[in-house]
C-alpha atoms as a PDB file:
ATOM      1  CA  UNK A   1     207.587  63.647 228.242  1.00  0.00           C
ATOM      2  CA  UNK A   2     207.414  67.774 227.781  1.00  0.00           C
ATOM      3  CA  UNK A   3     210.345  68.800 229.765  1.00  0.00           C
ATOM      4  CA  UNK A   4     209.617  72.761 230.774  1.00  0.00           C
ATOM      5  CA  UNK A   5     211.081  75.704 228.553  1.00  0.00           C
ATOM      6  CA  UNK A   6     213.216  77.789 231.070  1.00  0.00           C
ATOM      7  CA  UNK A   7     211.996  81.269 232.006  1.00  0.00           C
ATOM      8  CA  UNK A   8     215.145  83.400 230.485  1.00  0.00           C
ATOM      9  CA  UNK A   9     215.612  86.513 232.900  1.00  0.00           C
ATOM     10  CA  UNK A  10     216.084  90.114 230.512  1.00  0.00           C
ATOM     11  CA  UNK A  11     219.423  90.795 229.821  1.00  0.00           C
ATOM     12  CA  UNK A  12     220.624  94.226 232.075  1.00  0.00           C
ATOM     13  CA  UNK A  13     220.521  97.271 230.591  1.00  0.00           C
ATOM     14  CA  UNK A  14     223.555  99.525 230.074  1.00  0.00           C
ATOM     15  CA  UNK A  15     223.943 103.241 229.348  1.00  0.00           C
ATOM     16  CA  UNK A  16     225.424 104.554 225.939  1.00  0.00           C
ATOM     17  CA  UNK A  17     228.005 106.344 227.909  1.00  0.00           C
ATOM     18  CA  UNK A  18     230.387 108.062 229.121  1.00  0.00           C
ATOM     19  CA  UNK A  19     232.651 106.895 226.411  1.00  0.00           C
ATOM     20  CA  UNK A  20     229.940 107.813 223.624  1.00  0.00           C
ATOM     21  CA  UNK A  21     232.301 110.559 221.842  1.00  0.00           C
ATOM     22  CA  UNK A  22     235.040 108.086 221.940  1.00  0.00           C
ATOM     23  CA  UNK A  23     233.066 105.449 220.128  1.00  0.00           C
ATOM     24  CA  UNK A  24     231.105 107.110 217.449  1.00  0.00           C
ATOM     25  CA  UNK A  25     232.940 110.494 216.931  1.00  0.00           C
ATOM     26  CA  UNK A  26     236.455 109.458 217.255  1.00  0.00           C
ATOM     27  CA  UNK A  27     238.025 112.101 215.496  1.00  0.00           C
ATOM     28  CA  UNK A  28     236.043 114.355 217.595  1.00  0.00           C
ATOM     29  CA  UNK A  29     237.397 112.701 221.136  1.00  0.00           C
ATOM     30  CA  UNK A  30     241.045 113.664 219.034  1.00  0.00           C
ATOM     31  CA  UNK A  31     241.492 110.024 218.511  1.00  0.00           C
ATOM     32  CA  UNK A  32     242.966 109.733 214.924  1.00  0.00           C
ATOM     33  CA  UNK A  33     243.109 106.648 212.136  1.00  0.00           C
ATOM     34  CA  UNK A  34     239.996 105.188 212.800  1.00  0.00           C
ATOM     35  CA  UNK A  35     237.876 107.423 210.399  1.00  0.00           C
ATOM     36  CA  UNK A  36     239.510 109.852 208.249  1.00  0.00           C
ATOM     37  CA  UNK A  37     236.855 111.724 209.161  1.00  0.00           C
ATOM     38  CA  UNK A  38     233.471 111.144 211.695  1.00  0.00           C
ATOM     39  CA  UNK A  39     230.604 109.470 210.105  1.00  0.00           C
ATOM     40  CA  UNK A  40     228.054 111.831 209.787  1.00  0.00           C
ATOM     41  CA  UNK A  41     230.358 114.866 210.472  1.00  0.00           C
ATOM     42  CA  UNK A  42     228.706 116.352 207.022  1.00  0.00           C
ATOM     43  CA  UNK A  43     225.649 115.871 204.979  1.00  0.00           C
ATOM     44  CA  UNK A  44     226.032 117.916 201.981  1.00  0.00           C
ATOM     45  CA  UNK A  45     227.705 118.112 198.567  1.00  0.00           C
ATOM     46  CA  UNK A  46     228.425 120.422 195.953  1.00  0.00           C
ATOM     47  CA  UNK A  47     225.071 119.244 194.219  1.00  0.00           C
ATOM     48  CA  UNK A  48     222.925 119.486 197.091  1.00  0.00           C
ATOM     49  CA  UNK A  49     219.385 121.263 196.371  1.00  0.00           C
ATOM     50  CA  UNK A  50     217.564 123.220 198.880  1.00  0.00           C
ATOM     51  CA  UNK A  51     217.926 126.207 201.039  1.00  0.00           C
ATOM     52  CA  UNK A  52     221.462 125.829 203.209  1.00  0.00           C
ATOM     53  CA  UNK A  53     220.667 126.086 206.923  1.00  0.00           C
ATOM     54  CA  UNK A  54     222.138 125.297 210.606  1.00  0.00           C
ATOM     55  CA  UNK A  55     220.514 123.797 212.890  1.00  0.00           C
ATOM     56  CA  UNK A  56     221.908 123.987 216.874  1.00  0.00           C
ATOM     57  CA  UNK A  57     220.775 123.541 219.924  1.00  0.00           C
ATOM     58  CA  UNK A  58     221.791 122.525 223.306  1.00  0.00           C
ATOM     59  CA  UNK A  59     221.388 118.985 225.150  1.00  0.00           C
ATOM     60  CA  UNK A  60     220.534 119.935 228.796  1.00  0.00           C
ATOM     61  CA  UNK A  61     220.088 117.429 231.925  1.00  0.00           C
ATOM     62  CA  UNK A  62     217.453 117.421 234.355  1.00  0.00           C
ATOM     63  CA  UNK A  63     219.391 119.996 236.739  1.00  0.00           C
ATOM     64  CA  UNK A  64     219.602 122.283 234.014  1.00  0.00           C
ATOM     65  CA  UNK A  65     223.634 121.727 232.998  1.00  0.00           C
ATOM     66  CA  UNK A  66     224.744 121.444 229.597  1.00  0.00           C
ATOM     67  CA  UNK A  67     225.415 117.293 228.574  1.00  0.00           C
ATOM     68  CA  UNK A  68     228.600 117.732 227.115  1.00  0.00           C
ATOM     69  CA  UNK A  69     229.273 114.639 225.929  1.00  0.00           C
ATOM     70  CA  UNK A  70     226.468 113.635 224.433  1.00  0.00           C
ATOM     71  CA  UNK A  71     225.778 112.596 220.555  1.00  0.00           C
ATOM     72  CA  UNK A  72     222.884 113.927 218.320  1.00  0.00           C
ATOM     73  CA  UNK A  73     221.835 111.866 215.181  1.00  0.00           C
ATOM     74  CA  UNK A  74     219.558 113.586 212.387  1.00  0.00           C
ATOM     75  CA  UNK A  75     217.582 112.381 209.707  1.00  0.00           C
ATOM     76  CA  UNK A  76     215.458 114.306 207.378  1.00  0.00           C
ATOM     77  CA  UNK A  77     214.296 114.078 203.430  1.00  0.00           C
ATOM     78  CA  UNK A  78     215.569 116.520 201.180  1.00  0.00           C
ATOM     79  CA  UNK A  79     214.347 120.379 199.340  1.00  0.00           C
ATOM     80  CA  UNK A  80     211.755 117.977 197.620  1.00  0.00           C
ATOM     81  CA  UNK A  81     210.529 115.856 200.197  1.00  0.00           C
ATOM     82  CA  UNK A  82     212.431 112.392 199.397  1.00  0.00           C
ATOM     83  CA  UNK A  83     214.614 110.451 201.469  1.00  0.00           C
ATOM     84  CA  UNK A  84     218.447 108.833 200.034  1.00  0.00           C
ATOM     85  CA  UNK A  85     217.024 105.261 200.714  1.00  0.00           C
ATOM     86  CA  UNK A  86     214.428 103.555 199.627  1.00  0.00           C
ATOM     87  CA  UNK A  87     211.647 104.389 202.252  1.00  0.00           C
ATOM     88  CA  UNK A  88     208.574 104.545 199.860  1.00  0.00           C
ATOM     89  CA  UNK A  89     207.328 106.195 196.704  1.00  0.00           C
ATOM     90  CA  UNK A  90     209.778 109.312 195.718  1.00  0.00           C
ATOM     91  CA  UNK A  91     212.304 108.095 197.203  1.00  0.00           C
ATOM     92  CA  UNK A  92     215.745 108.765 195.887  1.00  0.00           C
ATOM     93  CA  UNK A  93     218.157 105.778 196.003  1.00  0.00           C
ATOM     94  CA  UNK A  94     221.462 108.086 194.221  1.00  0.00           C
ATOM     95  CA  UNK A  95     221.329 111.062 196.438  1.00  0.00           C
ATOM     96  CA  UNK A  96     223.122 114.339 196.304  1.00  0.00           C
ATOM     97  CA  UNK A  97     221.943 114.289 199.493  1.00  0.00           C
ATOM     98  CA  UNK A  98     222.402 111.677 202.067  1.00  0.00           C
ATOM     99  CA  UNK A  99     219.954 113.071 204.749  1.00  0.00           C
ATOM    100  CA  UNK A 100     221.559 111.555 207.734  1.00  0.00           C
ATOM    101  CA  UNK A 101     223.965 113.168 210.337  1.00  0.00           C
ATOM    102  CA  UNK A 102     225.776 112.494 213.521  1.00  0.00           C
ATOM    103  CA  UNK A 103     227.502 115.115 215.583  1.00  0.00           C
ATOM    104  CA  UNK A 104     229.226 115.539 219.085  1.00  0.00           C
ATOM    105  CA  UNK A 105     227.706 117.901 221.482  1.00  0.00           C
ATOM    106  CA  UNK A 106     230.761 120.047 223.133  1.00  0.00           C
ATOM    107  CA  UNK A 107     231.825 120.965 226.370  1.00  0.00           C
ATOM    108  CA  UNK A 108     228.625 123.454 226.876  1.00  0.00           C
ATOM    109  CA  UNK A 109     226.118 121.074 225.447  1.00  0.00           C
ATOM    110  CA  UNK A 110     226.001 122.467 222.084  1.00  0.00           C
ATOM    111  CA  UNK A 111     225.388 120.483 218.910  1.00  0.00           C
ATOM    112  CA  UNK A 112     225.131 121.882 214.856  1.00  0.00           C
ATOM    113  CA  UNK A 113     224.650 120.393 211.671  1.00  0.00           C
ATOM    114  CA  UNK A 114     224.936 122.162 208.419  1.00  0.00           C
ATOM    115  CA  UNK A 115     221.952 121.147 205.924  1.00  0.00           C
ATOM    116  CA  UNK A 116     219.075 122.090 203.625  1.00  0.00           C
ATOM    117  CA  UNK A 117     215.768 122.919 204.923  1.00  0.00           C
ATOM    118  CA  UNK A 118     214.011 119.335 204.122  1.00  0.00           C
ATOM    119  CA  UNK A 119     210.597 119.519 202.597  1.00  0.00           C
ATOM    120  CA  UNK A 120     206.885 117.678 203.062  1.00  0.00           C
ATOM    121  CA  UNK A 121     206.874 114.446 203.192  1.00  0.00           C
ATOM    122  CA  UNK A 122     203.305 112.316 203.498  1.00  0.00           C
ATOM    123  CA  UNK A 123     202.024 111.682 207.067  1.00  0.00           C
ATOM    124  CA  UNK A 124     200.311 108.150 208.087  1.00  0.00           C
ATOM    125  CA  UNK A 125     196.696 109.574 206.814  1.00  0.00           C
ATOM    126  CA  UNK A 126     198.244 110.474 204.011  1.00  0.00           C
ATOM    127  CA  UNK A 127     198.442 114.262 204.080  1.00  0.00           C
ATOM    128  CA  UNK A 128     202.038 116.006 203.859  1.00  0.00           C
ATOM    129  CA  UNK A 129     203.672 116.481 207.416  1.00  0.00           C
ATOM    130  CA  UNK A 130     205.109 120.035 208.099  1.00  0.00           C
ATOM    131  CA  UNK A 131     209.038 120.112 206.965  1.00  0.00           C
ATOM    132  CA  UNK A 132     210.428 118.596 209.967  1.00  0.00           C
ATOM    133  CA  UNK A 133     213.648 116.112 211.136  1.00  0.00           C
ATOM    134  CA  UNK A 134     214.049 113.497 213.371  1.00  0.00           C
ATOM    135  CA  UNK A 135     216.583 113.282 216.246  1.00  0.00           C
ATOM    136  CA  UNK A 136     218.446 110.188 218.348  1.00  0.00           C
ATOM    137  CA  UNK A 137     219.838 111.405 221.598  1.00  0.00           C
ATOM    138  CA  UNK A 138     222.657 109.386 223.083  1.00  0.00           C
ATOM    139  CA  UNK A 139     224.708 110.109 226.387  1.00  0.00           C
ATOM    140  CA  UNK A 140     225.653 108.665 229.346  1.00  0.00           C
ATOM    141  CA  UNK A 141     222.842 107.801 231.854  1.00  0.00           C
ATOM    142  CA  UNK A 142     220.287 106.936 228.779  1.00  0.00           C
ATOM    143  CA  UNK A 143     219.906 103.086 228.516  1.00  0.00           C
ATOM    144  CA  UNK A 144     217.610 104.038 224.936  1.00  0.00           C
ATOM    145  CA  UNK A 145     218.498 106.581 222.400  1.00  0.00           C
ATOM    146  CA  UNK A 146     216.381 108.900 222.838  1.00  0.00           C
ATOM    147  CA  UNK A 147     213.888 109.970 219.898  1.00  0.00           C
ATOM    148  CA  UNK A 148     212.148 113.261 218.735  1.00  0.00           C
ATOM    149  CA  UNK A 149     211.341 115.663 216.144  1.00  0.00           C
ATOM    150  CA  UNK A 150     212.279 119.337 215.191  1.00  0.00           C
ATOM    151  CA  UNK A 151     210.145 121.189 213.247  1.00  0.00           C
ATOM    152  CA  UNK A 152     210.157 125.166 211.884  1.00  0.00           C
ATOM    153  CA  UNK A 153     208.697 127.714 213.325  1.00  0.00           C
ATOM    154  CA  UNK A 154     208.186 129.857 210.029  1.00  0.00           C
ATOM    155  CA  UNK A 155     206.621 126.880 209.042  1.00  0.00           C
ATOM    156  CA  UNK A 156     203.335 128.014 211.049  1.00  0.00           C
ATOM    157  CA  UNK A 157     200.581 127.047 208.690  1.00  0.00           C
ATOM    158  CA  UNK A 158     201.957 123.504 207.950  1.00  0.00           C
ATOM    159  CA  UNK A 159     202.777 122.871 211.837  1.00  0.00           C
ATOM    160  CA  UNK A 160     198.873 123.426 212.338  1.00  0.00           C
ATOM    161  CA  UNK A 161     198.061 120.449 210.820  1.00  0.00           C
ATOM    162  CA  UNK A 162     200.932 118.438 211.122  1.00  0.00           C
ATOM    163  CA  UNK A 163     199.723 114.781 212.077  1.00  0.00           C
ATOM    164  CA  UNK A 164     202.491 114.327 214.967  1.00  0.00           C
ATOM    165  CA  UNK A 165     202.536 117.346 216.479  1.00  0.00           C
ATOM    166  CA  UNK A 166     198.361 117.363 216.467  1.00  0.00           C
ATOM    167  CA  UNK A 167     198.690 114.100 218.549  1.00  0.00           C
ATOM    168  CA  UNK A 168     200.494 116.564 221.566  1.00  0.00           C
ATOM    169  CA  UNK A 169     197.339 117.630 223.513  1.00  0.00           C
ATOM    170  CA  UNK A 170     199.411 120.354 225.448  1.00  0.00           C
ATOM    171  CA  UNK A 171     200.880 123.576 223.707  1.00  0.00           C
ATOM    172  CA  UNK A 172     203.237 124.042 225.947  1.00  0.00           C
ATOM    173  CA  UNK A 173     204.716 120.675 225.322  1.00  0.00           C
ATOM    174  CA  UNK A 174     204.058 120.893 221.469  1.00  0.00           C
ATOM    175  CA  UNK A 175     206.278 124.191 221.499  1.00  0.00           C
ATOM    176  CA  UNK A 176     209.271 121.875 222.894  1.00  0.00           C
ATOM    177  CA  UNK A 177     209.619 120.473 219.572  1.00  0.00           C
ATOM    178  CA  UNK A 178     209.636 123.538 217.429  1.00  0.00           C
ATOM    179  CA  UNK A 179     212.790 125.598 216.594  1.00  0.00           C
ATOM    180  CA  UNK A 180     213.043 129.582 216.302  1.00  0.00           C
ATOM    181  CA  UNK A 181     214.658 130.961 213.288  1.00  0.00           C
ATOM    182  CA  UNK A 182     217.750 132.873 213.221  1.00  0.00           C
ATOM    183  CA  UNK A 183     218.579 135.253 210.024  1.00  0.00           C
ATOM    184  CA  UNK A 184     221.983 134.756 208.869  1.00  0.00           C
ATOM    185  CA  UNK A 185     224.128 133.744 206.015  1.00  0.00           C
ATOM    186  CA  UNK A 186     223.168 130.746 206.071  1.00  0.00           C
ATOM    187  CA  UNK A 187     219.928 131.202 208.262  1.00  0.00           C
ATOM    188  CA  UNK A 188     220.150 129.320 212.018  1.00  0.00           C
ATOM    189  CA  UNK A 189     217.465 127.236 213.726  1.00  0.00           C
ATOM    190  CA  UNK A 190     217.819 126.675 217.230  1.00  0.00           C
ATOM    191  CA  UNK A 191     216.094 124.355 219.248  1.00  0.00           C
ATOM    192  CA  UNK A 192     217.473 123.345 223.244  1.00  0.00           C
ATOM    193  CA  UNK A 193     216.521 119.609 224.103  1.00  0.00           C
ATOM    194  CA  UNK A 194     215.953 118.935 227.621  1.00  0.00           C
ATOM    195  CA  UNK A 195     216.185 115.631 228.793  1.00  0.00           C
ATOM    196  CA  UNK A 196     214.279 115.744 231.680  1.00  0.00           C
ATOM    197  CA  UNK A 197     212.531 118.512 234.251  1.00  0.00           C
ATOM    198  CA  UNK A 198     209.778 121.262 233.826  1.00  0.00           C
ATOM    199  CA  UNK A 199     210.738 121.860 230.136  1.00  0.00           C
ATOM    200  CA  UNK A 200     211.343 118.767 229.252  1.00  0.00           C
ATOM    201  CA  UNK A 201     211.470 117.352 225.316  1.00  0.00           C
ATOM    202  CA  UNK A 202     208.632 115.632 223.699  1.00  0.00           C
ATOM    203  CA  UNK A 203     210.203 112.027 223.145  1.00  0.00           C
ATOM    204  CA  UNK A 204     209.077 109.801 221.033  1.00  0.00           C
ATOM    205  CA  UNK A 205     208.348 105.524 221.829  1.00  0.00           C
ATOM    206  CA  UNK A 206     209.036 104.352 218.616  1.00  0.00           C
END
């Protein structure tokens, strides 16, 4: 006799937050000895390649107020277009660079990461991508980690034909994705990332 398989209800959802800072940036939330220092807190070394750069930005809410304790997780290949793990042909398994990130935003939203400007890397049809990284978005209220993409807006010509951003119908909602350069020592790009509301971020359902 076939006895019935039981119908197994999902399992509730639960935010990332609010202790988010306390859990992944510890040092960060001033709690010391877990980490000597936060994972993530810096991607480069003294034999990184590439052109040094910030990138900022805010994390703002749906009302418009800065998420201040959100985290921000970046990703990105390096100067010549390969990523520290092995993620495909070039790839660079012993990297000067480790092309991954996590930071805290602060008490007015604000996140920065100090890097290299990544280059191409190929696109699903095959064809190099504009210089771009990708973004995870955690805070309190978001039950998923929230995924996007910053790209360069001096990086005009390859943004044109970039695959992902030609899949975003909308200009306006293209432009939420790209980040304005700032000329400094080293040069600044700054992109705001809005989680919800009139100006909201292109996410990603990956």
């Amino acid at each position: 006799m076939l006895h019935p398989v039981p119908r197994l209800r999902e399992t509730p959802s639960q935010t990332a937050g609010p202790y988010v800072h306390i859990g992944m940036t510890p040092n960060f939330a001033d709690i010391r000895g877990v980490y000597a220092s936060d994972l993530g807190a810096s991607m480069l070394t003294p034999d990184t390649a590439g052109e040094r750069i910030i990138i900022t930005g805010r994390v703002i809410d749906g009302a418009g107020v800065p998420v201040g304790d959100a985290v921000v997780e970046l990703w990105q290949a390096d100067s010549n277009g390969s990523y520290a793990a092995p993620m495909g042909p070039g790839s660079n398994v012993a990297p000067a660079f480790t092309g991954w990130g996590r930071q805290p935003t602060d008490a007015d939203g604000v996140f920065s990461f100090e890097t290299i400007k990544p280059g191409p890397v190929p696109g699903p049809d095959g064809r190099p991508m504009a210089p771009h990284v990708a973004l995870w978005i955690v805070a309190r209220g978001i039950n998923i980690g929230l995924q996007t993409r910053l790209y360069f807006a001096d990086e005009a010509d390859a943004n044109a034909t970039d695959w992902v951003l030609g899949k975003i119908a909308d200009p306006l909602r293209r432009a939420t994705l790209i980040a304005h350069r700032e000329d400094g020592a080293p040069p600044r790009y700054v992109l705001d990332i809005y989680l919800q509301g009139d100006r909201e971020t292109v996410f990603f359902d990956v």
